[in-house]
C-alpha atoms as a PDB file:
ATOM      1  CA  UNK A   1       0.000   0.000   0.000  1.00  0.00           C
ATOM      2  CA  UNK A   2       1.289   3.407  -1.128  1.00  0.00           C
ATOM      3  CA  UNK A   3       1.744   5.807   1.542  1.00  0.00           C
ATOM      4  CA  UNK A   4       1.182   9.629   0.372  1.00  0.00           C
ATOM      5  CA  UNK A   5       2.996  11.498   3.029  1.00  0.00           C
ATOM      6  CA  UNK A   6       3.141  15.447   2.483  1.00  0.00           C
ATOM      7  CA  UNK A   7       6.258  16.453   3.165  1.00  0.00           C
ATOM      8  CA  UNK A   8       4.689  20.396   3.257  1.00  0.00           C
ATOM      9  CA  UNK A   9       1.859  21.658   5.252  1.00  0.00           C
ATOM     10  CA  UNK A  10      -0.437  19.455   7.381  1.00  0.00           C
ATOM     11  CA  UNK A  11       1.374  15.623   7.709  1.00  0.00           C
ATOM     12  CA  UNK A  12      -0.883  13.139   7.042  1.00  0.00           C
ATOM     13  CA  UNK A  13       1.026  10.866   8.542  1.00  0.00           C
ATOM     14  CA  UNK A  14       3.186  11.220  11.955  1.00  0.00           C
ATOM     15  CA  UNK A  15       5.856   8.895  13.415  1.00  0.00           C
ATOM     16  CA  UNK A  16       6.156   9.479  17.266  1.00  0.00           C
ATOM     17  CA  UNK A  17       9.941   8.765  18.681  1.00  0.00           C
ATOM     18  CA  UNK A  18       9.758   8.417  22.734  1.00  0.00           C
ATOM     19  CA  UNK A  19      13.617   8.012  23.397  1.00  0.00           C
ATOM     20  CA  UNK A  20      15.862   9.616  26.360  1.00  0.00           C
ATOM     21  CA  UNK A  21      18.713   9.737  24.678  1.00  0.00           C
ATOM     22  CA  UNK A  22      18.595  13.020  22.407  1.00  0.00           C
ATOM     23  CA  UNK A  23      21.822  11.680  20.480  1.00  0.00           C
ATOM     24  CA  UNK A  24      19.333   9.140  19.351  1.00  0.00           C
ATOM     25  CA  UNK A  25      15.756  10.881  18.951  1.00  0.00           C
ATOM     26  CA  UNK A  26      17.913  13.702  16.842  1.00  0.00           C
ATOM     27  CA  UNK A  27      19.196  10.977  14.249  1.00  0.00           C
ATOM     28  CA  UNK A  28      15.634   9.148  14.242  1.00  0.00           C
ATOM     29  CA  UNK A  29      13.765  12.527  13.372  1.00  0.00           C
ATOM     30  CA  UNK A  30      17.022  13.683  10.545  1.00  0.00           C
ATOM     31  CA  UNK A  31      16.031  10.584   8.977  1.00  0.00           C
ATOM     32  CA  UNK A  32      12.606  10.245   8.925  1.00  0.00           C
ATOM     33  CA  UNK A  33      12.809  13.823   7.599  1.00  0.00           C
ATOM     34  CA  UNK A  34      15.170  13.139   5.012  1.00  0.00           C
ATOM     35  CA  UNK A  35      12.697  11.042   3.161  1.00  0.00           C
ATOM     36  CA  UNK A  36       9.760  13.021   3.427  1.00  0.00           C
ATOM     37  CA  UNK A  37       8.201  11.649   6.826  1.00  0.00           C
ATOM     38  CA  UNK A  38       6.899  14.036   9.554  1.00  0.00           C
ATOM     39  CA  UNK A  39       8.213  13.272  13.243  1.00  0.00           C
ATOM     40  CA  UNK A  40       7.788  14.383  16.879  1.00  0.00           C
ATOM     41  CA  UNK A  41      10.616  13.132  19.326  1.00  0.00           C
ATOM     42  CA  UNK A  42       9.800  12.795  23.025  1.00  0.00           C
ATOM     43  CA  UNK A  43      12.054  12.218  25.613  1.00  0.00           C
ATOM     44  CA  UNK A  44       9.520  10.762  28.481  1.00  0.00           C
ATOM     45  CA  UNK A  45       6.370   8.448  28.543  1.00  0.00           C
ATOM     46  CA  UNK A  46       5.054  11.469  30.351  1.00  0.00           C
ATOM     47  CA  UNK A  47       5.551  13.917  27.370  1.00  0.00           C
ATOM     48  CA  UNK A  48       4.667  11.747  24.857  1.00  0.00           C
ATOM     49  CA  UNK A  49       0.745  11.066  26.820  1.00  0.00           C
ATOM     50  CA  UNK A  50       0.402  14.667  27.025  1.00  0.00           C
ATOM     51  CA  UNK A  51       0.639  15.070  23.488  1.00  0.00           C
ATOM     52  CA  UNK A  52      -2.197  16.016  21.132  1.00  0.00           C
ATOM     53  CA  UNK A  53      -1.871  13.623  18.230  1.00  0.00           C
ATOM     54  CA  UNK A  54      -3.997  14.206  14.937  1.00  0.00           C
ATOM     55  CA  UNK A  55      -6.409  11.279  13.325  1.00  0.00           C
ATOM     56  CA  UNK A  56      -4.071  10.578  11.024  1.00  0.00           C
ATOM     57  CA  UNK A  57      -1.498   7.492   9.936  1.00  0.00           C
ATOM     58  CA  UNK A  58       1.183   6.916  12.799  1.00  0.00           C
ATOM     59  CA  UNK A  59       3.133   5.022  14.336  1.00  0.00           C
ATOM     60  CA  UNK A  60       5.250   5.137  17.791  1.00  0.00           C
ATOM     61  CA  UNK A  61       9.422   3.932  17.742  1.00  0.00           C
ATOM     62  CA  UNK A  62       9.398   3.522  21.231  1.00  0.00           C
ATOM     63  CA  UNK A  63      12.982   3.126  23.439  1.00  0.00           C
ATOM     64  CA  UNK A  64      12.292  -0.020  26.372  1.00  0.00           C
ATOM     65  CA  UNK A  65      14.598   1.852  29.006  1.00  0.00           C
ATOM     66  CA  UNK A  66      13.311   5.364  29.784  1.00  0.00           C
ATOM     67  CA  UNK A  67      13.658   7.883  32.767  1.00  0.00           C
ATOM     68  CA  UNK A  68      10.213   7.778  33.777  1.00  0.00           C
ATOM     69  CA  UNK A  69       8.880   4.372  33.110  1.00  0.00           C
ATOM     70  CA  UNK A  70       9.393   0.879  31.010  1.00  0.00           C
ATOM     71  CA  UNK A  71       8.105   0.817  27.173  1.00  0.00           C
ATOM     72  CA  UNK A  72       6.892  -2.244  27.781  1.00  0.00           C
ATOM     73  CA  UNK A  73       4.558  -0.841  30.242  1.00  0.00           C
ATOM     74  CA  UNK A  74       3.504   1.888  27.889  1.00  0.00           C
ATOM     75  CA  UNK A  75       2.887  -0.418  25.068  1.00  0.00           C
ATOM     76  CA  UNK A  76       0.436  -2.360  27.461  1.00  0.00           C
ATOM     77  CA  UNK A  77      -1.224   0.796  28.790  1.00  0.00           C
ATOM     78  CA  UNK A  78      -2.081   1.900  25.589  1.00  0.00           C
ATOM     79  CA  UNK A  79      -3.650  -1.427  24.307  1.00  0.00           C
ATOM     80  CA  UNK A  80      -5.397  -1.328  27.596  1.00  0.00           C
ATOM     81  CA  UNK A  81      -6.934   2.116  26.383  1.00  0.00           C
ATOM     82  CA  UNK A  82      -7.480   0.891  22.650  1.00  0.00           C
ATOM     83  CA  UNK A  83      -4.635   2.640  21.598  1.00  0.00           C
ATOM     84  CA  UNK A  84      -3.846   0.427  18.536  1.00  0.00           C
ATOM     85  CA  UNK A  85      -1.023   2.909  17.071  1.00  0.00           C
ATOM     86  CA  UNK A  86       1.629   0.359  15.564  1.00  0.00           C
ATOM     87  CA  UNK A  87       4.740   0.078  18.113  1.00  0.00           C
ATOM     88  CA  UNK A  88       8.386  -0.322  16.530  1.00  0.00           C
ATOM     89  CA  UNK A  89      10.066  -1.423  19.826  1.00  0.00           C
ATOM     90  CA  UNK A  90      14.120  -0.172  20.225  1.00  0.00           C
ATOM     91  CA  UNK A  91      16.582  -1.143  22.490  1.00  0.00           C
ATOM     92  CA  UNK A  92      20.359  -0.890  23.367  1.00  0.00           C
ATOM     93  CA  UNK A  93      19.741  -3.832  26.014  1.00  0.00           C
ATOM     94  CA  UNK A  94      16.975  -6.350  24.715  1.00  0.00           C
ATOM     95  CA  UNK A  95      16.484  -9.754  25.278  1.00  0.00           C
ATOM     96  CA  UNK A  96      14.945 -12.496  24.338  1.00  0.00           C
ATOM     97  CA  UNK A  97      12.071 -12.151  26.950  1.00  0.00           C
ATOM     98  CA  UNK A  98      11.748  -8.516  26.574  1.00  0.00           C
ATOM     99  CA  UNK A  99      11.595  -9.153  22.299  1.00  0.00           C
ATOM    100  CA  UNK A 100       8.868 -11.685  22.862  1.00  0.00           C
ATOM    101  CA  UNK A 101       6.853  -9.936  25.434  1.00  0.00           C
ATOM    102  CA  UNK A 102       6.797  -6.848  23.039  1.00  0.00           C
ATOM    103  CA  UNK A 103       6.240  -9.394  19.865  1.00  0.00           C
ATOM    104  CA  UNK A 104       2.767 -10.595  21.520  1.00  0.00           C
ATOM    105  CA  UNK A 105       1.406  -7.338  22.577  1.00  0.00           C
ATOM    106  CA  UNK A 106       1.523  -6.050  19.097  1.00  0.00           C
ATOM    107  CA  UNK A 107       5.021  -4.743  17.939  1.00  0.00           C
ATOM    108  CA  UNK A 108       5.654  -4.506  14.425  1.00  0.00           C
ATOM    109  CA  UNK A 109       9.163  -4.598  15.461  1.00  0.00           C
ATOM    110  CA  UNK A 110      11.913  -4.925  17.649  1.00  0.00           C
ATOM    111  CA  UNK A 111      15.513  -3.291  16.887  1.00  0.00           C
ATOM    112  CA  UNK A 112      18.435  -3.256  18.725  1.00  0.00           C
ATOM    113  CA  UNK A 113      20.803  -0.037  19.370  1.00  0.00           C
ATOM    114  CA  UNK A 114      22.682   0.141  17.116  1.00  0.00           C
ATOM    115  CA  UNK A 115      19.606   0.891  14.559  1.00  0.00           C
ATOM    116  CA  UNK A 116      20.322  -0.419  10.758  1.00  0.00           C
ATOM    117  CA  UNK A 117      19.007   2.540   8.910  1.00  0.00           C
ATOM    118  CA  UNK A 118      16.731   0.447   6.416  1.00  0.00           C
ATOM    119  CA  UNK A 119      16.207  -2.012   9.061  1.00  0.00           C
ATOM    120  CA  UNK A 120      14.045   0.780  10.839  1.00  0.00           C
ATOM    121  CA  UNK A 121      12.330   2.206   7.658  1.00  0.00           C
ATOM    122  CA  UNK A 122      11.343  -0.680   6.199  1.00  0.00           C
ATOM    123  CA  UNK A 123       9.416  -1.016  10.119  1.00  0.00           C
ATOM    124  CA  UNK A 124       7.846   2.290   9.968  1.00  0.00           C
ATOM    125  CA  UNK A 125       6.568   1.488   6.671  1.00  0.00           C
ATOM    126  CA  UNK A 126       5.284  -1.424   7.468  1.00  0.00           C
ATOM    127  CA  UNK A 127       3.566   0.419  10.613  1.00  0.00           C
ATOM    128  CA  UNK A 128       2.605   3.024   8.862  1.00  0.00           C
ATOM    129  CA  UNK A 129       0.601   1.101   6.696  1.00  0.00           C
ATOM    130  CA  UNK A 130      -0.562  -1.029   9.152  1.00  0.00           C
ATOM    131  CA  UNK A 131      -1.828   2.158  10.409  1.00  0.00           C
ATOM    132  CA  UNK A 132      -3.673   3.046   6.606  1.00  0.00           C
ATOM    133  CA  UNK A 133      -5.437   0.041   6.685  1.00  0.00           C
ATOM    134  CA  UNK A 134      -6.619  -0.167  10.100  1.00  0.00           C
ATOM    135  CA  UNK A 135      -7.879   3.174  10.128  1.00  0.00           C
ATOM    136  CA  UNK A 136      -9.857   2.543   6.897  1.00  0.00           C
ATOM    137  CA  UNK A 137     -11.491  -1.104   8.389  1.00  0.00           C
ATOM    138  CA  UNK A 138     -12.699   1.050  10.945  1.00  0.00           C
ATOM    139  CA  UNK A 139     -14.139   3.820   8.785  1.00  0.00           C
ATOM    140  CA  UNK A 140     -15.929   1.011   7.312  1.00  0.00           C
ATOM    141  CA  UNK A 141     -17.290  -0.068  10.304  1.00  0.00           C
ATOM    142  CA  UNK A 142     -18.654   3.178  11.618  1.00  0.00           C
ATOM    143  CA  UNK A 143     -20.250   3.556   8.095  1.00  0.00           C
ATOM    144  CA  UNK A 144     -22.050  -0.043   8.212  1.00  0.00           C
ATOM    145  CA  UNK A 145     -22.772   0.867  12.236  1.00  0.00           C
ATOM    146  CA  UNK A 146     -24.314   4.335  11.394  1.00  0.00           C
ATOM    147  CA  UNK A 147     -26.957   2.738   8.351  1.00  0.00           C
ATOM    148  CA  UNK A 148     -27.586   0.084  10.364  1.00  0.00           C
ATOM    149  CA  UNK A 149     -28.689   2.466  13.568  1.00  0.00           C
ATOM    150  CA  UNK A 150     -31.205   3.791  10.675  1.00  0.00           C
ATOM    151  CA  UNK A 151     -33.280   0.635  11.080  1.00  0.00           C
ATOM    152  CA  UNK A 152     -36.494   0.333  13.636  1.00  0.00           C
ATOM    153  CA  UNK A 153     -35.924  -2.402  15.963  1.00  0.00           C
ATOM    154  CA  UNK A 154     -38.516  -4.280  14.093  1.00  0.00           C
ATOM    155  CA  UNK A 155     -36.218  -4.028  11.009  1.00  0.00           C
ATOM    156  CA  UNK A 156     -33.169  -4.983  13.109  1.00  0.00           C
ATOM    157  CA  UNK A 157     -34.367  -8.068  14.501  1.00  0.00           C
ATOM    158  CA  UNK A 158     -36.197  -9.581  11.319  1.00  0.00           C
ATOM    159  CA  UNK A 159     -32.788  -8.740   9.371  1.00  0.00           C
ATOM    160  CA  UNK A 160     -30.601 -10.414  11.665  1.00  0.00           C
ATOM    161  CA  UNK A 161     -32.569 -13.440  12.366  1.00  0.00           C
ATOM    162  CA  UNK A 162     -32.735 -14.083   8.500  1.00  0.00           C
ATOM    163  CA  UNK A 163     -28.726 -13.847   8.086  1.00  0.00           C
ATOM    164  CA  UNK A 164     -28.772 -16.312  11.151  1.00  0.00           C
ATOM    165  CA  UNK A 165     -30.395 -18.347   8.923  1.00  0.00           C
ATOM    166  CA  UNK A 166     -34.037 -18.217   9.293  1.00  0.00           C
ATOM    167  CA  UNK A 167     -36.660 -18.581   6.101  1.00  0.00           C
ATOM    168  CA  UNK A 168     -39.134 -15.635   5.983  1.00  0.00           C
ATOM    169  CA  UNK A 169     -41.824 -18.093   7.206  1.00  0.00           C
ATOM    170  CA  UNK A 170     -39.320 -18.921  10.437  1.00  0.00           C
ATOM    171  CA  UNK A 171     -39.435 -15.193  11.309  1.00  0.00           C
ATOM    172  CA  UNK A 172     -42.962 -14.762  10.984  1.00  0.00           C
ATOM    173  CA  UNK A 173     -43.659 -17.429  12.722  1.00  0.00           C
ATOM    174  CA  UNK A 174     -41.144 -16.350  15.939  1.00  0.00           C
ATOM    175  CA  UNK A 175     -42.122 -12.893  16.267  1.00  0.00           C
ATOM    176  CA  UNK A 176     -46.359 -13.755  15.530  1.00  0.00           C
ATOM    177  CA  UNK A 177     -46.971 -11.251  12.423  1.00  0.00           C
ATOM    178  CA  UNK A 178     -47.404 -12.448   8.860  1.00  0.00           C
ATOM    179  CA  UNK A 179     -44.894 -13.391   6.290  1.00  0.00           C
ATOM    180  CA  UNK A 180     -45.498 -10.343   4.254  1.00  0.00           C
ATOM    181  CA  UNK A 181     -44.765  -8.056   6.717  1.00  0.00           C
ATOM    182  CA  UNK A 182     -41.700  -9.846   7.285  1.00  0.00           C
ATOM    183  CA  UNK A 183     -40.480  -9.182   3.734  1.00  0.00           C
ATOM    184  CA  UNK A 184     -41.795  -5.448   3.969  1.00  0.00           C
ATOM    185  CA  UNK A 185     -39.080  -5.372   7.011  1.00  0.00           C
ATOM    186  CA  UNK A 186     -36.348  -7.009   4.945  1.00  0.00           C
ATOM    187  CA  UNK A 187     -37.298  -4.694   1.847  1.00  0.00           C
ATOM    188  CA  UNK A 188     -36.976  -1.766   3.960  1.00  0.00           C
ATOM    189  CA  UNK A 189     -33.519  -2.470   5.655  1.00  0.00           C
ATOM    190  CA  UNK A 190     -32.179  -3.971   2.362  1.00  0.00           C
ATOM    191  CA  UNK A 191     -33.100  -0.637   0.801  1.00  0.00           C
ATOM    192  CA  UNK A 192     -31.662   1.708   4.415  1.00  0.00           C
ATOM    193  CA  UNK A 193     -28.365  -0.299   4.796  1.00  0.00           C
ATOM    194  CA  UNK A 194     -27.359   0.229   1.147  1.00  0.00           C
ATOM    195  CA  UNK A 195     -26.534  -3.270   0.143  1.00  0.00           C
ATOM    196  CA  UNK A 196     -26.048  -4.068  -3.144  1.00  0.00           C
ATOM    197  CA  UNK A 197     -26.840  -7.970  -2.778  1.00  0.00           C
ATOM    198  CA  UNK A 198     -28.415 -10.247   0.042  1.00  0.00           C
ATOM    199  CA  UNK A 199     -25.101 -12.056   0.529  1.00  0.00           C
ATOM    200  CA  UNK A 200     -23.417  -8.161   1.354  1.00  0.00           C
ATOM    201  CA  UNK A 201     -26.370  -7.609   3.525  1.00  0.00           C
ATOM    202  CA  UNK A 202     -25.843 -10.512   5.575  1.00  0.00           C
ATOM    203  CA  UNK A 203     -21.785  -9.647   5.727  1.00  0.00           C
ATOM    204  CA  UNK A 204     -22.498  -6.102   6.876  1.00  0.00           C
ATOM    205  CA  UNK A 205     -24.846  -7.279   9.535  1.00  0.00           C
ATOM    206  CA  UNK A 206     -22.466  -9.617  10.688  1.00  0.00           C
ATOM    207  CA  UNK A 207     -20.050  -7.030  10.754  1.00  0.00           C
ATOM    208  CA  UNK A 208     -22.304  -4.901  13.745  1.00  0.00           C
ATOM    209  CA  UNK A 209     -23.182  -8.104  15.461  1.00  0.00           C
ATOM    210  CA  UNK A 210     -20.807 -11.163  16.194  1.00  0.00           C
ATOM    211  CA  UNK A 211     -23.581 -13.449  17.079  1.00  0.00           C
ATOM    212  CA  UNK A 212     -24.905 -13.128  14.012  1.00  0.00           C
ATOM    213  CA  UNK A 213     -21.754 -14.472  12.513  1.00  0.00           C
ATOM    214  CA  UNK A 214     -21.037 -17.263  14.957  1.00  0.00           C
ATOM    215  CA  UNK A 215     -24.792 -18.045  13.997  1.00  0.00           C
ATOM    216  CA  UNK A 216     -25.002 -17.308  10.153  1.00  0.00           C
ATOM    217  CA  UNK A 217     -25.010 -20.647   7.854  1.00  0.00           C
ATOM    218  CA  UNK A 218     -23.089 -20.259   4.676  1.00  0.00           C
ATOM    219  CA  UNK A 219     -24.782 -18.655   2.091  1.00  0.00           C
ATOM    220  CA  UNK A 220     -25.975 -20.340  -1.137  1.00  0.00           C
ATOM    221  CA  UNK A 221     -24.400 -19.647  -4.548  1.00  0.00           C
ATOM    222  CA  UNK A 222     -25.606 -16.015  -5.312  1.00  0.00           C
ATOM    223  CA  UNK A 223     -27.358 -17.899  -8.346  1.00  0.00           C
ATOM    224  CA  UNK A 224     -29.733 -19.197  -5.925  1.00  0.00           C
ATOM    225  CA  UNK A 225     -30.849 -16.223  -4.383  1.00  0.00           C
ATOM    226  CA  UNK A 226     -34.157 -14.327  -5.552  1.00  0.00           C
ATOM    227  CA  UNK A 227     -33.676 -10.572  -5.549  1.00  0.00           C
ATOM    228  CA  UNK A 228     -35.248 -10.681  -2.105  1.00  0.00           C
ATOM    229  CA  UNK A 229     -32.811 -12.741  -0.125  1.00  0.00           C
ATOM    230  CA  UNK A 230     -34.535 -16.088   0.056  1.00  0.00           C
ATOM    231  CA  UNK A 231     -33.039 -19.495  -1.275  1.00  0.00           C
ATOM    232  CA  UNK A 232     -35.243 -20.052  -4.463  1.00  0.00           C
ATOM    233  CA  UNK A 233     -36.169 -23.726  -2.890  1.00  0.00           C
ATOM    234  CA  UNK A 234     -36.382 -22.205   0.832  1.00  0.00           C
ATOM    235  CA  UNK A 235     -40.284 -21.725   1.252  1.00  0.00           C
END
């Protein structure tokens, strides 16, 4: 994934360096800079949480062994918020325990002092993207989370009790109104939720709702399905 990072104006992209050592922050930010990447260095955990950071891109190249606190320890507090910014973990005294812990609470990477130059932009590329593309499955989500607040509650439950797997008789039967009124519902949030096909439908419903998706059977061959949803043998 191509990353389009201004290298005038507002960044849409930032790199966050939280290291002590200003010997090392200094030649971090030169050479981010020198190929077009914005940075902010930070020389405590402290400075670093009291910093505004844009809804943009970013990632963090975060130093273990700092005056006021352990990275490790700031990696986990920030999962702990849902602070998913990607972590590129560096060191000048790792081990195998520290590079493990860090590896299974999320680093991208973790680099030893001395840093290899291409070693650590080939990480904040890869974090930076990771970045792009979890920003954008979230976007999505919102989106499918917003049309789907559109529906009634009537609309809601008929919807997801058909991509659990129920036939339009099923539902009416369930919830005691007829079978037409059932496929009004279904019309309605097919039409509000912006779906393009039944199987979609279904896959943006399971999307808001996880029991819907530990639930949903899979679907038939999109050949099978009648412009309303239903299996064409399924009444």
């Amino acid at each position: 994934m191509a990353l389009n990072i201004q290298k005038s104006g507002a960044p849409s992209a930032i790199v966050y360096i939280v290291d002590d050592h200003a010997e090392v922050s200094d030649s971090l930010f030169r050479l981010l800079s020198s190929i077009g990447i914005y940075a902010e260095t930070f020389d405590s955990i402290t400075a670093f949480q009291a910093a505004t950071r844009p809804a943009v891109p970013s990632c963090l190249i975060l130093d273990l062994q700092l005056s006021d606190g352990d990275g490790l320890e700031l990696q986990a507090r920030l999962r702990e918020l849902g602070d998913h910014i990607p972590i590129v973990v560096v060191t000048g005294f790792g081990d195998i325990r520290q590079t493990v812990k860090a590896m299974k609470a999320g680093a991208i990477d973790f680099l030893e002092k001395p840093i290899s130059e291409q070693r650590l932009l080939d990480s904040v590329h890869r974090a930076l993207e990771s970045d792009v593309a979890r920003r954008a499955k979230e976007q999505e989500f919102e989106k499918v989370m917003e049309l789907y607040r559109s529906l009634t509650a009537r609309e809601q439950q008929v919807i997801e009790m058909i991509a659990s797997g129920c036939l339009n008789k099923e539902v009416a039967e369930q919830l005691g109104i007829s079978e037409v009124t059932v496929k009004a519902h279904r019309a309605s949030a097919y039409r509000k939720m912006q779906a393009r096909s039944f199987a979609q439908l279904v896959q943006m419903i399971m999307k808001v709702n996880p029991r819907v998706a530990a639930q949903s059977p899979q679907l038939p061959p999109s050949s099978q399905l009648r412009g309303d949803g239903e299996a064409n043998d399924g009444e």
